[in-house]
N, C-alpha and C. Protein backbone atom coordinates (compact mmCIF):
# COMPACT_ATOMS: atom_id res chain seq x y z
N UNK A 1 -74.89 -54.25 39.93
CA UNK A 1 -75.74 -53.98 41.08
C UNK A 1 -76.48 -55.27 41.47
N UNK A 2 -76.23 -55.12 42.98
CA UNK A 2 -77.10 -56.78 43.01
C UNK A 2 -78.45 -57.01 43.22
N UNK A 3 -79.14 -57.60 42.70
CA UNK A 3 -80.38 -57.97 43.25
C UNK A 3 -81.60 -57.50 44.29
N UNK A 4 -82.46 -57.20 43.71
CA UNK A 4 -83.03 -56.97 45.32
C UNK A 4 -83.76 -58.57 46.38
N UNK A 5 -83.79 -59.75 45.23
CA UNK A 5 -84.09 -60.90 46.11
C UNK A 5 -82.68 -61.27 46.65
N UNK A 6 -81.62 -60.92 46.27
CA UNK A 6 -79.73 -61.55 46.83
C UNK A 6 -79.87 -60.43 47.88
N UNK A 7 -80.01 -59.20 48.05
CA UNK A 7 -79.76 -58.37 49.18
C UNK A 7 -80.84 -58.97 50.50
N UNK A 8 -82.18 -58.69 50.16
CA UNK A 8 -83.07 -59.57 50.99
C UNK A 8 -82.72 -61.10 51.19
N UNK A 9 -82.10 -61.86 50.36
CA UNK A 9 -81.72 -63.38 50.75
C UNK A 9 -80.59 -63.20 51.90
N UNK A 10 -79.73 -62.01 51.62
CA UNK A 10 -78.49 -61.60 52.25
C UNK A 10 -78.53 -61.20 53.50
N UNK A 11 -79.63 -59.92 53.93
CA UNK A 11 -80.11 -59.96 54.89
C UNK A 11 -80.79 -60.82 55.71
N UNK A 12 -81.75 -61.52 55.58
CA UNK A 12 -82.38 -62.92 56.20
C UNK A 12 -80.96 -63.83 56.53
N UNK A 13 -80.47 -64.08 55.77
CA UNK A 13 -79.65 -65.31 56.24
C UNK A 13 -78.41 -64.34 57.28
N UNK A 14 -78.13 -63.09 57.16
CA UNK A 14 -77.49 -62.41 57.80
C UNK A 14 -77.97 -62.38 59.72
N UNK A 15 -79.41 -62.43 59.59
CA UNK A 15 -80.23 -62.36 60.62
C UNK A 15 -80.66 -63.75 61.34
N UNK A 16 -80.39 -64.94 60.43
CA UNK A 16 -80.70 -65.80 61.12
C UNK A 16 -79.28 -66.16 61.98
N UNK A 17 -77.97 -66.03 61.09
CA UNK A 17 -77.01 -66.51 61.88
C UNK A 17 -75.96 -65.42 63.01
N UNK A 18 -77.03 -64.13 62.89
CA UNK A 18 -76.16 -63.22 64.21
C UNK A 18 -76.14 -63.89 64.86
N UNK A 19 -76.76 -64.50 65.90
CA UNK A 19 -76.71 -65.29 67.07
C UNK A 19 -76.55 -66.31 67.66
N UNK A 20 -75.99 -66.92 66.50
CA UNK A 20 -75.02 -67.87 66.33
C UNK A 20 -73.46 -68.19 66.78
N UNK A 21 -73.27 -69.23 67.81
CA UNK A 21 -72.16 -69.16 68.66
C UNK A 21 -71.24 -70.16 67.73
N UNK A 22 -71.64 -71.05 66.91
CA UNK A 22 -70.86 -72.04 66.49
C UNK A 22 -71.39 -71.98 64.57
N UNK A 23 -71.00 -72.24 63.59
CA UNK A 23 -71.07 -72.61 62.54
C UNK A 23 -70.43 -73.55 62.02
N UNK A 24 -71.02 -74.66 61.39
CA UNK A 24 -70.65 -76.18 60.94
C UNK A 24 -70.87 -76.36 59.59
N UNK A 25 -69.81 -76.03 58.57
CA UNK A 25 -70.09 -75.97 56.96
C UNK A 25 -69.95 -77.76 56.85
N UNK A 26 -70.93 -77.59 55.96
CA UNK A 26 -71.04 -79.26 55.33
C UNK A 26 -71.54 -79.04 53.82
N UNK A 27 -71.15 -80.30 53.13
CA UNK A 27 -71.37 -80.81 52.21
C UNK A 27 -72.74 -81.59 52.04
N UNK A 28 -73.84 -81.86 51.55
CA UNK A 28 -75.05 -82.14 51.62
C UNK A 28 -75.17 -83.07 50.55
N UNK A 29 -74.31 -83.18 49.75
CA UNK A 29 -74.29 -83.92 48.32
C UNK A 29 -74.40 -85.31 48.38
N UNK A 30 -75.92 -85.83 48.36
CA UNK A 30 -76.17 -86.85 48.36
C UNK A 30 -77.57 -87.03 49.57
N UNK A 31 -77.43 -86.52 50.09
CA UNK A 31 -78.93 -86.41 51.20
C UNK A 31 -80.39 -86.26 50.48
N UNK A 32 -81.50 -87.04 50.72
CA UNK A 32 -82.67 -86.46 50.52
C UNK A 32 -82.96 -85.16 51.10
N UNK A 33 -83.90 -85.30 50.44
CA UNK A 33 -84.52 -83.68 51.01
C UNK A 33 -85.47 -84.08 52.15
N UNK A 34 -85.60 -85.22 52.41
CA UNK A 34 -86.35 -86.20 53.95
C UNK A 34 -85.82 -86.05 54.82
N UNK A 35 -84.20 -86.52 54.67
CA UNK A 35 -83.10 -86.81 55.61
C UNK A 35 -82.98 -85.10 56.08
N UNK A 36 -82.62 -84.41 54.94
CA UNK A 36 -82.47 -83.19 55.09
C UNK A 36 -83.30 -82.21 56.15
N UNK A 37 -84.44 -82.77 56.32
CA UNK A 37 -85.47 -82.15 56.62
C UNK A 37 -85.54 -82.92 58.08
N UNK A 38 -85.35 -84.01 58.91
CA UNK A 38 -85.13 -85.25 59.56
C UNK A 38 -83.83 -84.34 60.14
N UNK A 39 -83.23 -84.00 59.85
CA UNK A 39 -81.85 -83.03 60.06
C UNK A 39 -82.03 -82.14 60.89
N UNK A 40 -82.83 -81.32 60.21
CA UNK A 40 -83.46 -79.77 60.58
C UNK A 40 -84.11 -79.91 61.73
N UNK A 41 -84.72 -80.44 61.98
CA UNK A 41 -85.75 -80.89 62.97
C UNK A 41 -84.99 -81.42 64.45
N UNK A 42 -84.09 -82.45 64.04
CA UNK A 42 -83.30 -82.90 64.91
C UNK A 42 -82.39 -81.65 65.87
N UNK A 43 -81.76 -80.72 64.57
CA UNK A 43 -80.98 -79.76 65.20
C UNK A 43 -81.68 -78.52 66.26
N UNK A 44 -82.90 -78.48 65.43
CA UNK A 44 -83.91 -77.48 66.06
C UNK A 44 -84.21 -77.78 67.64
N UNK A 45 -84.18 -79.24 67.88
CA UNK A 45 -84.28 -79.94 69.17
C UNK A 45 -83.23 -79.16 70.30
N UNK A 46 -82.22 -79.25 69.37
CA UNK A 46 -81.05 -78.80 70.18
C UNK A 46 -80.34 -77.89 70.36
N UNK A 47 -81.80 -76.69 69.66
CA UNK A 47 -81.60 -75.11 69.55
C UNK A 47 -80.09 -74.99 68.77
N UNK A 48 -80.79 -75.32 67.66
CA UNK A 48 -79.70 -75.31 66.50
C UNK A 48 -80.39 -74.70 64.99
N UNK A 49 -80.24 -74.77 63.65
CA UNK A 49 -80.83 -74.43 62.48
C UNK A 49 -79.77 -74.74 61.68
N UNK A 50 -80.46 -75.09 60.41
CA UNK A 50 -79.51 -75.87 59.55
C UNK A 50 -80.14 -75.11 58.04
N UNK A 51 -79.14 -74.40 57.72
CA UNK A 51 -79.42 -73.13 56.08
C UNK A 51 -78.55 -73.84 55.03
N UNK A 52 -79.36 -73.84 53.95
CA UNK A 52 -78.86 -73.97 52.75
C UNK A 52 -78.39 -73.15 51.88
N UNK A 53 -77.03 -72.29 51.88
CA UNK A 53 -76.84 -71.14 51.12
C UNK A 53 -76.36 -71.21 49.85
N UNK A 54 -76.25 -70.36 49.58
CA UNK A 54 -75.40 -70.23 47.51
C UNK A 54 -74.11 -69.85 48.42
N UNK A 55 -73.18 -70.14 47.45
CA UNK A 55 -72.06 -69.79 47.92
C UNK A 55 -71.16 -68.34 48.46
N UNK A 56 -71.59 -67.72 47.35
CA UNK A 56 -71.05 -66.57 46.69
C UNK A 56 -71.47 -65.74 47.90
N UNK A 57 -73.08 -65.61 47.97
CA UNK A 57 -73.95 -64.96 49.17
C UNK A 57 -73.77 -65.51 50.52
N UNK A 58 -73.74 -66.79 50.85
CA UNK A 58 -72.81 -67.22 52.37
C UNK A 58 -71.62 -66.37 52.60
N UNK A 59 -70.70 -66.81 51.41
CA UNK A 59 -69.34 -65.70 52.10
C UNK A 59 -69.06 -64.14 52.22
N UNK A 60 -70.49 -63.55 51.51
CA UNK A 60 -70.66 -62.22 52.23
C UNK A 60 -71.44 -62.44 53.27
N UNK A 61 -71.72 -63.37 53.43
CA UNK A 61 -72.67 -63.19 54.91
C UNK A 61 -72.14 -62.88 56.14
N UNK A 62 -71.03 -64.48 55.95
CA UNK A 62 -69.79 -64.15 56.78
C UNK A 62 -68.88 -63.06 57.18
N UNK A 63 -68.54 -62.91 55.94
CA UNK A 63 -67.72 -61.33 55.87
C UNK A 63 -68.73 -60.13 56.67
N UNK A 64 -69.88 -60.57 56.32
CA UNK A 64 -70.72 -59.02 56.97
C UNK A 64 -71.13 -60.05 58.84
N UNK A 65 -70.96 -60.50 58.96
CA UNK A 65 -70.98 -61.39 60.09
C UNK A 65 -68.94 -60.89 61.07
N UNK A 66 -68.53 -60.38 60.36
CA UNK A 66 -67.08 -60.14 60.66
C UNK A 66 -65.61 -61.46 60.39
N UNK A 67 -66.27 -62.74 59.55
CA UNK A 67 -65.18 -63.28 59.66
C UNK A 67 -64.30 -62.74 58.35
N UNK A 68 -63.12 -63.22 58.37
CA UNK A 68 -62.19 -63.33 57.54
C UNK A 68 -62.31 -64.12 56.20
N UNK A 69 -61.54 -63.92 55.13
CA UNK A 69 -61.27 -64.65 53.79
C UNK A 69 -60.37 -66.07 54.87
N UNK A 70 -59.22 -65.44 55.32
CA UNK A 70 -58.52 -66.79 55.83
C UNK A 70 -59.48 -67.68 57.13
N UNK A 71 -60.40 -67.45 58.02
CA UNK A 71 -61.13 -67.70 58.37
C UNK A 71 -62.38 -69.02 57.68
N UNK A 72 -62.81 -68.28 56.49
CA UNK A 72 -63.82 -68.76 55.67
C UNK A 72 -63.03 -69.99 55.21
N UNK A 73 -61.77 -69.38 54.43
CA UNK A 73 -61.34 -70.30 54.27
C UNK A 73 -61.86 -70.98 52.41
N UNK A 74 -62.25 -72.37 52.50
CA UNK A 74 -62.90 -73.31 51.32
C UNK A 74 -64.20 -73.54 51.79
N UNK A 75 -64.53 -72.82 52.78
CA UNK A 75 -65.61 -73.82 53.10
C UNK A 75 -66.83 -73.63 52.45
N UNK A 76 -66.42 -72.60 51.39
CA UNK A 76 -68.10 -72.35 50.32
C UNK A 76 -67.59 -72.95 48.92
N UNK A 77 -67.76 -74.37 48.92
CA UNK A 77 -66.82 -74.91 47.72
C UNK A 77 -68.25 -76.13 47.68
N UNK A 78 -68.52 -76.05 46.41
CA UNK A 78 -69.52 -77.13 46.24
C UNK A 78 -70.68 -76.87 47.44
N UNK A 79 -71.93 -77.95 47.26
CA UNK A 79 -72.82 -78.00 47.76
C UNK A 79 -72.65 -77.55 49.71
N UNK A 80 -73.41 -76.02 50.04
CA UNK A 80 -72.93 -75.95 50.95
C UNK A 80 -74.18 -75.59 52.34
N UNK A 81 -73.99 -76.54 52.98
CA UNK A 81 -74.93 -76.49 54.21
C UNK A 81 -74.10 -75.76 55.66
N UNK A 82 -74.88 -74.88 56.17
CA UNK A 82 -74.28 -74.10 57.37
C UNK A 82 -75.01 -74.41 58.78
N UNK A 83 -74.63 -75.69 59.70
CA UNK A 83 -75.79 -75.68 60.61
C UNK A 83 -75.00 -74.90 61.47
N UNK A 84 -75.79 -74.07 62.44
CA UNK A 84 -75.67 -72.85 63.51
C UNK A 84 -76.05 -73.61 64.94
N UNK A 85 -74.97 -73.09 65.86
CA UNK A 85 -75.52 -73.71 67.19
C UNK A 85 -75.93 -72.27 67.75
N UNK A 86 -76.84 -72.47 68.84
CA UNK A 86 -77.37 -71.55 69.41
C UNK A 86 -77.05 -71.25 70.67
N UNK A 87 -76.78 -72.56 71.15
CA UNK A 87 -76.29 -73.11 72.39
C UNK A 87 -74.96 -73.83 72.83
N UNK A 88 -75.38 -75.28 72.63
CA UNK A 88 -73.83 -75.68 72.59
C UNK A 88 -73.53 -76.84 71.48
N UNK A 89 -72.59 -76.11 71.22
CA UNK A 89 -71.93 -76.44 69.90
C UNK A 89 -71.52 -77.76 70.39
N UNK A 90 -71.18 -78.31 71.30
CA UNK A 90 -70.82 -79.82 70.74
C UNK A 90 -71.95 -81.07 70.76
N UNK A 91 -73.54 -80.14 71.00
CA UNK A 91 -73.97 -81.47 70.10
C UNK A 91 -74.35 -81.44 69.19
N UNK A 92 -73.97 -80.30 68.55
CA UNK A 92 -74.53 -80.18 66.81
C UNK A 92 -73.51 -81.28 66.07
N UNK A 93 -72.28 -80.90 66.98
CA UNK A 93 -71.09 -81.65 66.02
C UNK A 93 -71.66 -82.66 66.17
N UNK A 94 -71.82 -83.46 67.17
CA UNK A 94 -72.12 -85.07 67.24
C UNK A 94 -73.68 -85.49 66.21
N UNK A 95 -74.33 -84.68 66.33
CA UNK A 95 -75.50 -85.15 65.40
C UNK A 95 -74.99 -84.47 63.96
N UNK A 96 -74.36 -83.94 63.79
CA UNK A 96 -73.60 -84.29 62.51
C UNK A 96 -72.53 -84.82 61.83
N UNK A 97 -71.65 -85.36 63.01
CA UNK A 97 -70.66 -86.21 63.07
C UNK A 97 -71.88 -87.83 62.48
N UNK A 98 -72.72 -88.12 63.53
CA UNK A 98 -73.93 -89.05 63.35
C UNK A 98 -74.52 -88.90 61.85
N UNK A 99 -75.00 -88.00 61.10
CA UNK A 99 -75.71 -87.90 60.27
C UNK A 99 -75.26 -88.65 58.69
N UNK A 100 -75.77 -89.40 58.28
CA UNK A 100 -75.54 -90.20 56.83
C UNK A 100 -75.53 -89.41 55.93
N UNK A 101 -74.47 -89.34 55.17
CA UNK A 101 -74.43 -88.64 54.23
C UNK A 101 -73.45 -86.96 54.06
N UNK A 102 -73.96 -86.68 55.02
CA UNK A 102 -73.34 -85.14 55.44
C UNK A 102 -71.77 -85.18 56.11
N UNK A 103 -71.27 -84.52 54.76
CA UNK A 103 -69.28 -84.59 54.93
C UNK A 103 -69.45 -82.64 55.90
N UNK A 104 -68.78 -83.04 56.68
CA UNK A 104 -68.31 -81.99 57.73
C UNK A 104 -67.03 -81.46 57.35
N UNK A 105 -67.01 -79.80 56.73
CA UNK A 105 -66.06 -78.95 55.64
C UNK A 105 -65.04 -78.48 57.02
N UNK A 106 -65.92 -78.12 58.03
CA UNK A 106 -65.11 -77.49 59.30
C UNK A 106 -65.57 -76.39 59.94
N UNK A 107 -64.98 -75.75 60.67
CA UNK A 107 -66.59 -75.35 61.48
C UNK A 107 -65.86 -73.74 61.97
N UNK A 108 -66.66 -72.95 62.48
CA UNK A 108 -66.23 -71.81 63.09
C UNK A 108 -66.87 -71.65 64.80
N UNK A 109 -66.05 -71.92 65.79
CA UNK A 109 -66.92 -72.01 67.16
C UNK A 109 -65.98 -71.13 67.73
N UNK A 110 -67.22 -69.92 68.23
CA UNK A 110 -66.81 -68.73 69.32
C UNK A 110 -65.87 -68.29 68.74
N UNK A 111 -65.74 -68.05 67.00
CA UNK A 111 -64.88 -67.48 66.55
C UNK A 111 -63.33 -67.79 66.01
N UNK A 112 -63.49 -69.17 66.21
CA UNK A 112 -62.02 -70.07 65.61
C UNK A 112 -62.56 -70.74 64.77
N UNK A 113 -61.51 -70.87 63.63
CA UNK A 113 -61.78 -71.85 63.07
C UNK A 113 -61.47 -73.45 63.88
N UNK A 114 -61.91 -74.50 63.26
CA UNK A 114 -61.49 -75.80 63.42
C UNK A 114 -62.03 -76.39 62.03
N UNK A 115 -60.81 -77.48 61.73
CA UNK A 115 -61.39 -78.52 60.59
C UNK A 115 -62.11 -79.67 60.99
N UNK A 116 -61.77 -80.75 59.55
CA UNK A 116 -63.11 -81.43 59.79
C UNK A 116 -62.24 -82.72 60.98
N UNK A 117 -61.18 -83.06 61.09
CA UNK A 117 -60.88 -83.72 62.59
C UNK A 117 -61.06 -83.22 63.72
N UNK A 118 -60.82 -81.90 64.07
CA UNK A 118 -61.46 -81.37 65.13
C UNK A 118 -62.71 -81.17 65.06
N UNK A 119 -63.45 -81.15 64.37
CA UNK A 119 -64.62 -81.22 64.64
C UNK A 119 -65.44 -82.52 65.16
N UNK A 120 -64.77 -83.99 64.49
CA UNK A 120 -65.12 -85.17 64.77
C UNK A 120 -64.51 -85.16 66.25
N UNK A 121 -63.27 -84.55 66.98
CA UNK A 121 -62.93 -84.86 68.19
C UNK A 121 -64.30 -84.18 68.93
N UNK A 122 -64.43 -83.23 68.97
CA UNK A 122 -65.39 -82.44 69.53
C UNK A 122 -66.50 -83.31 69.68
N UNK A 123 -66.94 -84.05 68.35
CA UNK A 123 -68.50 -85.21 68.59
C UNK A 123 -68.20 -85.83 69.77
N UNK A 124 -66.90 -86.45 69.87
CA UNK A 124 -66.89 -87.59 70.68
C UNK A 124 -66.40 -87.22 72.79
N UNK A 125 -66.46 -85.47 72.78
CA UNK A 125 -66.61 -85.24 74.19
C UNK A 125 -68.11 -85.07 74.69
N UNK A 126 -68.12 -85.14 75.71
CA UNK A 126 -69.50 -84.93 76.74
C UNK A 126 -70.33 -83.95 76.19
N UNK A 127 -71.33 -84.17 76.01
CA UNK A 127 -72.12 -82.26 76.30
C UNK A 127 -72.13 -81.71 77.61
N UNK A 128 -72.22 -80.38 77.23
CA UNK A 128 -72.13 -79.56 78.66
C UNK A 128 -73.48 -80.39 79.44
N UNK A 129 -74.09 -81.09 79.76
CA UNK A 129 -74.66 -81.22 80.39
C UNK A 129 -73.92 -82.65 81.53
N UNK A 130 -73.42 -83.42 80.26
CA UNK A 130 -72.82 -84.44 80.48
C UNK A 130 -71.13 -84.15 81.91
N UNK A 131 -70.68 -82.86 80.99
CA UNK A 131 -69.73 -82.44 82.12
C UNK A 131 -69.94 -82.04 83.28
N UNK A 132 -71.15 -81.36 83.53
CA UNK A 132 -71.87 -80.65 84.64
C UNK A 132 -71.95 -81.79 85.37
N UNK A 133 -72.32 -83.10 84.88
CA UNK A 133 -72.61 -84.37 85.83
C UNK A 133 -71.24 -84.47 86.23
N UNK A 134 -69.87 -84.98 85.45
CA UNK A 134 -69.11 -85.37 86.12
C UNK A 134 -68.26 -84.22 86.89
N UNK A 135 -68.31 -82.94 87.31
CA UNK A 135 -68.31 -81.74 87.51
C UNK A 135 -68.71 -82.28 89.17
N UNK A 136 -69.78 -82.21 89.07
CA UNK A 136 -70.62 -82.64 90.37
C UNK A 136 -70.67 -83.94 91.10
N UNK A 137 -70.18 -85.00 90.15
CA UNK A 137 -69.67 -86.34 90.97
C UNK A 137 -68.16 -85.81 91.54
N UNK A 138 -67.53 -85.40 90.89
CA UNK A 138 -65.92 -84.93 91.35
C UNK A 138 -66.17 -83.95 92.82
N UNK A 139 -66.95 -83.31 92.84
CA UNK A 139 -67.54 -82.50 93.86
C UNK A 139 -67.79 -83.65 95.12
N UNK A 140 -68.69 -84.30 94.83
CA UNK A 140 -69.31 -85.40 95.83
C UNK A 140 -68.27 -86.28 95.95
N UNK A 141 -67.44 -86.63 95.39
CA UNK A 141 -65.98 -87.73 95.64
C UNK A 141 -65.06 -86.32 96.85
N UNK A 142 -65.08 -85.77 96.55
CA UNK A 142 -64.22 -84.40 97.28
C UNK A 142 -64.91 -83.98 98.54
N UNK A 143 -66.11 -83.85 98.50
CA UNK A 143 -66.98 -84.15 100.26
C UNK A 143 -66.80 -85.10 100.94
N UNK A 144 -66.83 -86.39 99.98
CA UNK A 144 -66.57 -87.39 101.21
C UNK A 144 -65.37 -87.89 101.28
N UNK A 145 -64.34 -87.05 100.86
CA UNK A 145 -62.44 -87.18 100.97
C UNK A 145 -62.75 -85.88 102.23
N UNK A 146 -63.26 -84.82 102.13
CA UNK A 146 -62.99 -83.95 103.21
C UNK A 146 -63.63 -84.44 104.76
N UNK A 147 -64.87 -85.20 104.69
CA UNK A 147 -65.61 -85.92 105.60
C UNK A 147 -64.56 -86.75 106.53
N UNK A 148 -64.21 -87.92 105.48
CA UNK A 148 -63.29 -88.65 106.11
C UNK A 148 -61.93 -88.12 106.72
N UNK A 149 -61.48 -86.65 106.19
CA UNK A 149 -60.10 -86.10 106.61
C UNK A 149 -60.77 -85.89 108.05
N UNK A 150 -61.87 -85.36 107.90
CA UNK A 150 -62.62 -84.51 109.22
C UNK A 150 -62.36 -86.10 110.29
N UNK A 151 -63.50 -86.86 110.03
CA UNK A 151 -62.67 -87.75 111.02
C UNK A 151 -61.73 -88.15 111.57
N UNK A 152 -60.68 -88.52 110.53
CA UNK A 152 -59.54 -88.81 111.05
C UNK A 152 -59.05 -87.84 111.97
N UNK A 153 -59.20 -86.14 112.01
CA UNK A 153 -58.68 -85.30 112.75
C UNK A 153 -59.51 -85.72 114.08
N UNK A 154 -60.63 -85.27 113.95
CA UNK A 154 -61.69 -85.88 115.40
C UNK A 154 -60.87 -87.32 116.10
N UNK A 155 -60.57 -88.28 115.38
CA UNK A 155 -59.92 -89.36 116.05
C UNK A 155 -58.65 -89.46 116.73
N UNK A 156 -57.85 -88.32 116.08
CA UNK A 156 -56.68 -87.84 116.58
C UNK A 156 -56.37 -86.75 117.08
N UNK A 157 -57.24 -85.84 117.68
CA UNK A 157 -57.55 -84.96 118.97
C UNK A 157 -58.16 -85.76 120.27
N UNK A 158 -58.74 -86.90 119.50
CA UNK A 158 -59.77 -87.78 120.79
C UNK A 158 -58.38 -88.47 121.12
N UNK A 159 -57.98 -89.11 120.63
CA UNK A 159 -56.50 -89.94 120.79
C UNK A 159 -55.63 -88.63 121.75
N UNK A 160 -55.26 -87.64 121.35
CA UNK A 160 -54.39 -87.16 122.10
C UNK A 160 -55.24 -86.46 123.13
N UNK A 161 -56.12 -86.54 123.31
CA UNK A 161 -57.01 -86.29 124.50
C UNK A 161 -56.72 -87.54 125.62
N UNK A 162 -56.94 -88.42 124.93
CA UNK A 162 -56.99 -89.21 125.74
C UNK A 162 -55.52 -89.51 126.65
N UNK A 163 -54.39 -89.54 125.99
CA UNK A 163 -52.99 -89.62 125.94
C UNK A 163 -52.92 -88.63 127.54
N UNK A 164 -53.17 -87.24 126.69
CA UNK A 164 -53.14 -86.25 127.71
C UNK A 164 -53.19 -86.45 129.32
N UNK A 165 -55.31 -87.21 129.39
CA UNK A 165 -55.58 -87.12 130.39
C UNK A 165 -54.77 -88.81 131.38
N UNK A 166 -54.57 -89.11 130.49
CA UNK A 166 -53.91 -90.76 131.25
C UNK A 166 -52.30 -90.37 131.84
N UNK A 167 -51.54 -89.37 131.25
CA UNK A 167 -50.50 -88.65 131.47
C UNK A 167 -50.79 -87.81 132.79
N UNK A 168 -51.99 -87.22 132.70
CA UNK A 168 -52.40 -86.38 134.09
C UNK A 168 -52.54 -87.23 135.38
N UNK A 169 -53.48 -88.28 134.81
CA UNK A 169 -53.63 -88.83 136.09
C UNK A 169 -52.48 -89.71 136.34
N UNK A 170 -51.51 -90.01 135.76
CA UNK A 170 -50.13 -90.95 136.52
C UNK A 170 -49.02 -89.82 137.36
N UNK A 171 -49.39 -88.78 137.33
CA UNK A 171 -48.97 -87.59 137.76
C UNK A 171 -49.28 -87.49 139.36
């Protein structure tokens, strides 16, 4: 029978990561508890949280969270850190792609797995905020491609206007 501090540890950590769109298992082995903490703080910035679980109790978490054994995978193997995105998952990757010390096990986002190369590809795209910009320059390059089509038509109705009326009057 288990515990009543493992069922309550089980629940809490069950509750912090419902709402959780992305999960990023790491390895911590070797970090202060400064850096660690320097971590936390950082991620929190970016409506993120960063849990330190036991193993055994993470992968029922998961499991009661709905993932899979093949899902989970290894990723509760040795020292194991779970940071949670809240928002958007690719800048957790990059500030933990960034972070000294912290080996990236592989991650679960919107319900897929990815390992630890896809996860480093992921650091190195835009954040959604970053795409929204070039989103909206592509937009503004595309107004003033339709602007200029617009002219050219105006120039070539005025042109065959003109054609027209010089045709009328030799008439």
């Amino acid at each position: 029978m288990p515990s009543k501090n493992n069922i309550k540890y089980l629940e809490d950590t069950k509750e912090k990561m419902q709402s959780g769109k992305a999960f990023y298992f790491t390895d911590f082995s070797g970090v202060s508890v400064q850096n660690l903490e320097k971590l936390r703080i950082e991620l929190k910035k970016s409506k993120g949280n960063y849990l330190v679980v036991k193993n055994t109790l993470g992968t029922l978490v998961m499991k009661k969270l709905g993932f899979t054994d093949e899902m989970i995978g290894n990723m509760f193997i040795g020292p194991t850190g779970i940071a949670i995105a809240f928002d958007d998952p690719i800048i957790l990757a990059k500030i933990l792609n960034g972070s000294k010390n912290i080996k990236i096990k592989g991650s679960i986002i919107e319900g897929v797995f990815y390992n630890t190369e896809d996860v480093i590809r992921f650091s190195k795209l835009p954040s959604k905020e970053g795409l929204y910009a070039q989103v909206a320059g592509s937009l503004n390059i595309l107004g003033n491609l339709v602007g200029a089509l617009e002219g050219m038509m105006r120039n070539l109705i005025y042109t065959l206007i003109s054609i027209k009326e010089k045709r009328d009057e030799k008439k």
